[in-house]
Protein backbone atom coordinates (compact mmCIF):
# COMPACT_ATOMS: atom_id res chain seq x y z
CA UNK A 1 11.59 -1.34 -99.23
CA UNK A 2 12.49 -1.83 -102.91
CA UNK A 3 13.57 -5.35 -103.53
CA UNK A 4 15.67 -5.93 -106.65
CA UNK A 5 16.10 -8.54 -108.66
CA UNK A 6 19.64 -9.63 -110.18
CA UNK A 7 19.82 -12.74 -112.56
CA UNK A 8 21.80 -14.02 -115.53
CA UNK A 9 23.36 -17.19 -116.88
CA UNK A 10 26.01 -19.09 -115.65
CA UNK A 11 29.54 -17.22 -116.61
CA UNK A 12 27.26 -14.55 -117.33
CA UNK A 13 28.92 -12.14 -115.11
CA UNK A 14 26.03 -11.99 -112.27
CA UNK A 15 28.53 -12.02 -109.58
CA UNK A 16 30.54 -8.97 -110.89
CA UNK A 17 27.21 -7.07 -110.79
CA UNK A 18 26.58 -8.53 -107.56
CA UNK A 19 29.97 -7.05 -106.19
CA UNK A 20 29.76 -3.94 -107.45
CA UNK A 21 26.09 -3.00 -105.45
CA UNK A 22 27.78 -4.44 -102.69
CA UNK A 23 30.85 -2.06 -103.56
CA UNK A 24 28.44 1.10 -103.36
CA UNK A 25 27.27 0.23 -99.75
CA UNK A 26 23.91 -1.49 -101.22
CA UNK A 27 22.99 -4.98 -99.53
CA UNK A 28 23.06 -8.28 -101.56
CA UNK A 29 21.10 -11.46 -100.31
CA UNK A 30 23.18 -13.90 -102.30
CA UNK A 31 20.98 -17.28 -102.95
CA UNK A 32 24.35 -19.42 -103.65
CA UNK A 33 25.59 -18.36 -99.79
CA UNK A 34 22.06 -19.47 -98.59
CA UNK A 35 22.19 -22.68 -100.48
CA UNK A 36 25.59 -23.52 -98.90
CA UNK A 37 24.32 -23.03 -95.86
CA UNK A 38 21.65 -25.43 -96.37
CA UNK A 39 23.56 -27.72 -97.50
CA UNK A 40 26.04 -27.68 -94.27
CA UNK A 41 27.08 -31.04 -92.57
CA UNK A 42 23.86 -32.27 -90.04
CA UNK A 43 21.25 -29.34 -91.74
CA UNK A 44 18.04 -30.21 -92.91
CA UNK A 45 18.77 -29.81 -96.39
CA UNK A 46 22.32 -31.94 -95.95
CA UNK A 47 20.28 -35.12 -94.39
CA UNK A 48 17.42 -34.41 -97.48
CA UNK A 49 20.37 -34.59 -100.46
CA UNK A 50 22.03 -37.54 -98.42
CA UNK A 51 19.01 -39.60 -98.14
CA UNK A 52 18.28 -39.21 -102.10
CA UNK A 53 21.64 -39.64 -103.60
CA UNK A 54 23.53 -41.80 -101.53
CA UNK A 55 26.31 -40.95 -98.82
CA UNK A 56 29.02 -41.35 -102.00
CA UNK A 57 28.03 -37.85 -102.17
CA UNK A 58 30.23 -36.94 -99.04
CA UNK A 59 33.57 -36.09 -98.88
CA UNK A 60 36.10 -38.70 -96.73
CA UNK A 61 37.82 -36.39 -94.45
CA UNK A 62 34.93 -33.84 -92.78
CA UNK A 63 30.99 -35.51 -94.03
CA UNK A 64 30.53 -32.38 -96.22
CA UNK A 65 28.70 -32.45 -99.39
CA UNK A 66 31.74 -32.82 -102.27
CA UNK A 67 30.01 -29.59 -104.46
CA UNK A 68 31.90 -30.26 -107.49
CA UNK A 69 30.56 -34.24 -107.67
CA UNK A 70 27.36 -33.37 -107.27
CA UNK A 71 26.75 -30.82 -109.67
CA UNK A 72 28.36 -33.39 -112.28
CA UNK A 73 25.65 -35.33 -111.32
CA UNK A 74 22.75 -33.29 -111.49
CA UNK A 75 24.02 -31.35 -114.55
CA UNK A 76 24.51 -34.74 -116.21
CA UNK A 77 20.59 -35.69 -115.39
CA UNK A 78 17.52 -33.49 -115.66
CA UNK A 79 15.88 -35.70 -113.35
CA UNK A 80 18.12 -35.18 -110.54
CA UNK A 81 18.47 -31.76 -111.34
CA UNK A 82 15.03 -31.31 -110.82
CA UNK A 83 15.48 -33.50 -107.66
CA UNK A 84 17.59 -31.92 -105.92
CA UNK A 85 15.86 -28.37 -106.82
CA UNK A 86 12.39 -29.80 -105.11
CA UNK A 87 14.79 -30.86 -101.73
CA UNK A 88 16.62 -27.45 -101.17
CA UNK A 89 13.88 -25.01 -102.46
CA UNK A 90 12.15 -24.91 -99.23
CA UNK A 91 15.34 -24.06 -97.23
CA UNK A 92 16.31 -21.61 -99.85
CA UNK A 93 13.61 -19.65 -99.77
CA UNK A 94 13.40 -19.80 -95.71
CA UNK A 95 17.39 -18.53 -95.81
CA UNK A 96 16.35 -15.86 -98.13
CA UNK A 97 13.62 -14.82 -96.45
CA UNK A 98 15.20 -14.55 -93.05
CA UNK A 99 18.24 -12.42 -94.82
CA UNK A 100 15.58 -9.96 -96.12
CA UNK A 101 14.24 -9.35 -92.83
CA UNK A 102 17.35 -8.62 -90.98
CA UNK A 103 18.14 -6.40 -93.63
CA UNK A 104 14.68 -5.12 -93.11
CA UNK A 105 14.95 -4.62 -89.14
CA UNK A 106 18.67 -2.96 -89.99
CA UNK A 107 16.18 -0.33 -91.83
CA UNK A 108 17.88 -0.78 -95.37
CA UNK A 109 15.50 0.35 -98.14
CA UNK A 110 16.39 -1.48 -101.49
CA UNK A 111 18.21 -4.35 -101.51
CA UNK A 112 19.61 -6.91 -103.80
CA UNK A 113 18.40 -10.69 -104.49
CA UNK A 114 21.24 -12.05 -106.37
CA UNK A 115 19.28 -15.48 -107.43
CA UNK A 116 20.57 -17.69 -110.34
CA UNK A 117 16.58 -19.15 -110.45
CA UNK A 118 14.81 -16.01 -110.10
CA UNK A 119 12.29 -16.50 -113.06
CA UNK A 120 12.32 -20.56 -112.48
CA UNK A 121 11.56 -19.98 -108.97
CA UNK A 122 8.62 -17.32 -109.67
CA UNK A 123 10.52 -14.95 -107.21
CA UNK A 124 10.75 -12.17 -110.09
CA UNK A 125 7.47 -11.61 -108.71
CA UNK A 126 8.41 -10.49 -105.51
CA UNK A 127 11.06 -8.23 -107.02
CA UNK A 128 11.00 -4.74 -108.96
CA UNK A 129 12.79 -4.14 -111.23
CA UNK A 130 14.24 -7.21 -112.16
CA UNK A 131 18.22 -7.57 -113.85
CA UNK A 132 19.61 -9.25 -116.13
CA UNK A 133 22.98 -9.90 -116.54
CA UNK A 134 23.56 -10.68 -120.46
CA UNK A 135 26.31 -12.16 -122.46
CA UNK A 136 26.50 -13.66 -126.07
CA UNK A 137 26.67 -17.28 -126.00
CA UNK A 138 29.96 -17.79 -127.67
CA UNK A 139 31.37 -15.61 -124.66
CA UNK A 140 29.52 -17.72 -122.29
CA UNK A 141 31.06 -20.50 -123.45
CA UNK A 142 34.85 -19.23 -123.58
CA UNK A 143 34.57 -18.19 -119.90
CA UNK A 144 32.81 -20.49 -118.40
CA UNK A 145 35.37 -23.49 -120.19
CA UNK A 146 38.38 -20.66 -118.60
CA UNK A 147 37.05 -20.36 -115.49
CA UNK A 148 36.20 -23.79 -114.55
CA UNK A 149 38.98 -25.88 -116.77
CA UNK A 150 36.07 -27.97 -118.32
CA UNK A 151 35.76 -29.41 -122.17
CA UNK A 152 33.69 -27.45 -124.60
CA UNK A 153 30.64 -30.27 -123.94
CA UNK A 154 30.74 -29.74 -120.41
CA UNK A 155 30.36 -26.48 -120.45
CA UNK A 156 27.45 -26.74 -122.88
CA UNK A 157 26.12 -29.31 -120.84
CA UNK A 158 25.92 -26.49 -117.75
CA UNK A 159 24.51 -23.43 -120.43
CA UNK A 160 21.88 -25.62 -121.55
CA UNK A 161 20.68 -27.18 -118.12
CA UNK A 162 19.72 -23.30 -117.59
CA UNK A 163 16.67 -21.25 -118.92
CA UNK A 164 18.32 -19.15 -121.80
CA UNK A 165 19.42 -16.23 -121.48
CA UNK A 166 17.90 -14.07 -124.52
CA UNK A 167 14.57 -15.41 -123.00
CA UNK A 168 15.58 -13.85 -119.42
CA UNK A 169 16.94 -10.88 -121.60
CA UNK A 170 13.19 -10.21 -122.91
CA UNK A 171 11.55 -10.95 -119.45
CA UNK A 172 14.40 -8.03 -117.73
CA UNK A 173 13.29 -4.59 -116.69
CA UNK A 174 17.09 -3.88 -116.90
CA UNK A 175 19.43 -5.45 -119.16
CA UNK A 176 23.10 -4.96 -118.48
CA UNK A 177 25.60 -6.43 -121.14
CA UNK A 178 28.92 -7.70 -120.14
CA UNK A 179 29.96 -9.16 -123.50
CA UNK A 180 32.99 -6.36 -123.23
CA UNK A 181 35.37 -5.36 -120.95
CA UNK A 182 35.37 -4.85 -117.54
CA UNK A 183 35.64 -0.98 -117.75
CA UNK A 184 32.21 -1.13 -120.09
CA UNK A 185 30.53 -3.35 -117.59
CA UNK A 186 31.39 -0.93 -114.80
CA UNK A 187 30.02 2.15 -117.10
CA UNK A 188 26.34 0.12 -117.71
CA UNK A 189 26.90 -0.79 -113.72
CA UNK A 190 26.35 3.03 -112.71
CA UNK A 191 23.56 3.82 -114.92
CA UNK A 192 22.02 0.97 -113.41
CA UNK A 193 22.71 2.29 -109.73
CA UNK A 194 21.28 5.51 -110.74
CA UNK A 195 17.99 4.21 -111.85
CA UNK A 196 17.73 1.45 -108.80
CA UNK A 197 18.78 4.31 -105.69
CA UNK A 198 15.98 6.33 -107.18
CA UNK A 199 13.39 7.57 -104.55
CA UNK A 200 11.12 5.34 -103.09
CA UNK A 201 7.81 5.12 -104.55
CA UNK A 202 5.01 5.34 -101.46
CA UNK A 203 4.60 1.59 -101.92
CA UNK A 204 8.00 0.54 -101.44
CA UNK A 205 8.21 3.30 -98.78
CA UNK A 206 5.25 1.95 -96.62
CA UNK A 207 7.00 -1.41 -97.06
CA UNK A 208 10.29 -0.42 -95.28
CA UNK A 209 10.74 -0.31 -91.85
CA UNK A 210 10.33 3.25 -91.75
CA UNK A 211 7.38 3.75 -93.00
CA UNK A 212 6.31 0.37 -90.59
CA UNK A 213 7.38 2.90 -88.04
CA UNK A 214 5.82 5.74 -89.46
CA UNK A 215 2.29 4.19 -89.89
CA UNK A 216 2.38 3.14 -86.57
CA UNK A 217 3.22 6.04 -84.98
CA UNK A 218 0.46 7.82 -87.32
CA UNK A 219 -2.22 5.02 -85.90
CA UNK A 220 -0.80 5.65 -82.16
CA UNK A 221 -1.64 9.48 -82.71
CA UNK A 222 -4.53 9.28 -84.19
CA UNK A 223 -6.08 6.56 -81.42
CA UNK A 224 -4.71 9.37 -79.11
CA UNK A 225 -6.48 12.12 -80.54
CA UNK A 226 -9.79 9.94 -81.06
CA UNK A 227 -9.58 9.79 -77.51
CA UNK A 228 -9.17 13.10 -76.57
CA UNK A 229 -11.86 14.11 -78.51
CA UNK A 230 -14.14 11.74 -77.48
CA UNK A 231 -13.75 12.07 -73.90
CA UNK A 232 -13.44 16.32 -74.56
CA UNK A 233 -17.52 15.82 -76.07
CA UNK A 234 -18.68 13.56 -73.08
CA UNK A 235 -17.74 16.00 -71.14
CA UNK A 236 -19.50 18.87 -72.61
C-alpha cells in the first residue's frame, strides 16, 4: 500500500487537492473529519476538552463543542494550543489509523492522508511521498481574511500559530503551487496524479492487502509442498 502524504497551510488550498484525488476515485483519510469525530458530544476526546477548558466551551441548545469559540481560544494562546493538541492527538491518530485499515481490508493500494500536522505530528514518516500544498503569503492572507470574514490580525494570528509554509515547502517530495487560478492548480493536480498512481514498488506492494494475501498463500504452498516432500522421502 502506498500511503501519501498531503499537507499545506491554512487557506493554502489543501482541501482543493484533497477533492480532486477524491474526484479521480483515490481514497482520502481526512484528519479534520476524524478530529470532529473525536470531538462529538459524550466521546472521549469531548469529556478530555470539557474537563480542561470549562463547559463555556459548549453550545446552549445540543452540548456540542462551539468550533468557532474554541479555536479563538487556542489560536489566541500557544499554551492552549498546545493543550488541546496533547488531549486529541491520541484519538486522532486511533481515528486515522482505523480509516487506513478499512481502506486496507477494502484492498485499496495508495491512499491519501490529508493531515494539516503532518510534519508536527512526525506522521510524514509514515508517508511517501509527502505534498505540499504551497501559496505565497500575501495570498494566504487575502483568502483566508475572504473566506472566514476575519480582520487582517486575525488572520495573521491563525498563519503564524502554524509551522511555515516555505519550511514545509523544503521538507515536500511534491510541491504543488496554488498561488494561481483554479485551472493552473488543476494542471499541477494531474502531474501529481501521474507520479502518485505510479506502480507499486515491491515494498508498498507486500504492504497491501494483496500482497498480505499473496504471501500467505505463497507460505500455505510452500508448507504444503515441504510436506509432500518430506513425507514422499520417509517413504522411500
Amino acid at each position: 500500500m502506498r500511503i501519501v502524504g498531503l499537507t499545506g497551510g491554512i487557506s493554502s488550498g489543501k482541501s482543493t487537492i484533497s477533492n480532486l484525488f477524491k474526484s479521480n476515485g483515490v481514497p482520502v483519510v481526512d484528519a479534520d473529519l476524524v478530529a470532529r469525530d473525536v470531538l462529538r458530544k459524550g466521546t472521549g476526546g469531548w469529556k478530555k476538552v470539557v474537563a480542561a477548558f470549562g463547559r463555556e466551551i459548549l453550545l446552549d441548545d445540543t452540548g456540542e463543542v462551539n468550533r468557532p469559540l474554541l479555536g479563538q481560544i487556542v489560536f489566541s494562546d500557544p499554551s492552549k494550543r498546545q493543550l488541546l493538541n496533547r488531549l486529541l492527538a491520541p484519538y486522532i491518530s486511533k481515528g486515522i489509523l482505523l480509516e487506513v485499515l478499512k481502506l486496507w481490508l477494502k484492498g485499496y493500494s495508495v491512499i491519501v492522508l490529508d493531515i494539516p500536522l503532518l510534519f508536527e505530528a512526525k506522521l510524514d514518516k509514515w508517508t511517501k511521498p509527502v505534498i505540499v500544498v504551497w501559496v505565497n503569503s500575501e495570498t494566504q492572507l487575502q483568502r483566508l481574511v475572504a473566506r472566514d470574514e476575519i480582520s487582517e490580525e486575525q488572520a495573521r494570528n491563525r498563519i503564524n500559530a502554524q509551522m511555515e509554509l516555505d519550511w514545509k515547502r523544503e521538507k515536500a517530495d511534491i510541491v504543488i503551487d496554488n498561488s494561481g487560478s483554479l485551472v493552473e492548480t488543476k494542471v499541477e493536480f494531474e502531474k501529481v496524479l501521474s507520479q502518485v498512481m505510479k506502480p507499486l514498488t515491491w515494498t508498498e506492494f507486500g504492504l497491501s492487502r494483496q500482497g498480505a494475501i499473496s504471501a500467505f498463500v505463497s507460505v500455505v504452498v510452500g508448507t504444503f509442498a515441504c510436506r509432500i516432500f518430506y513425507n514422499n522421502t520417509n517413504v522411500r
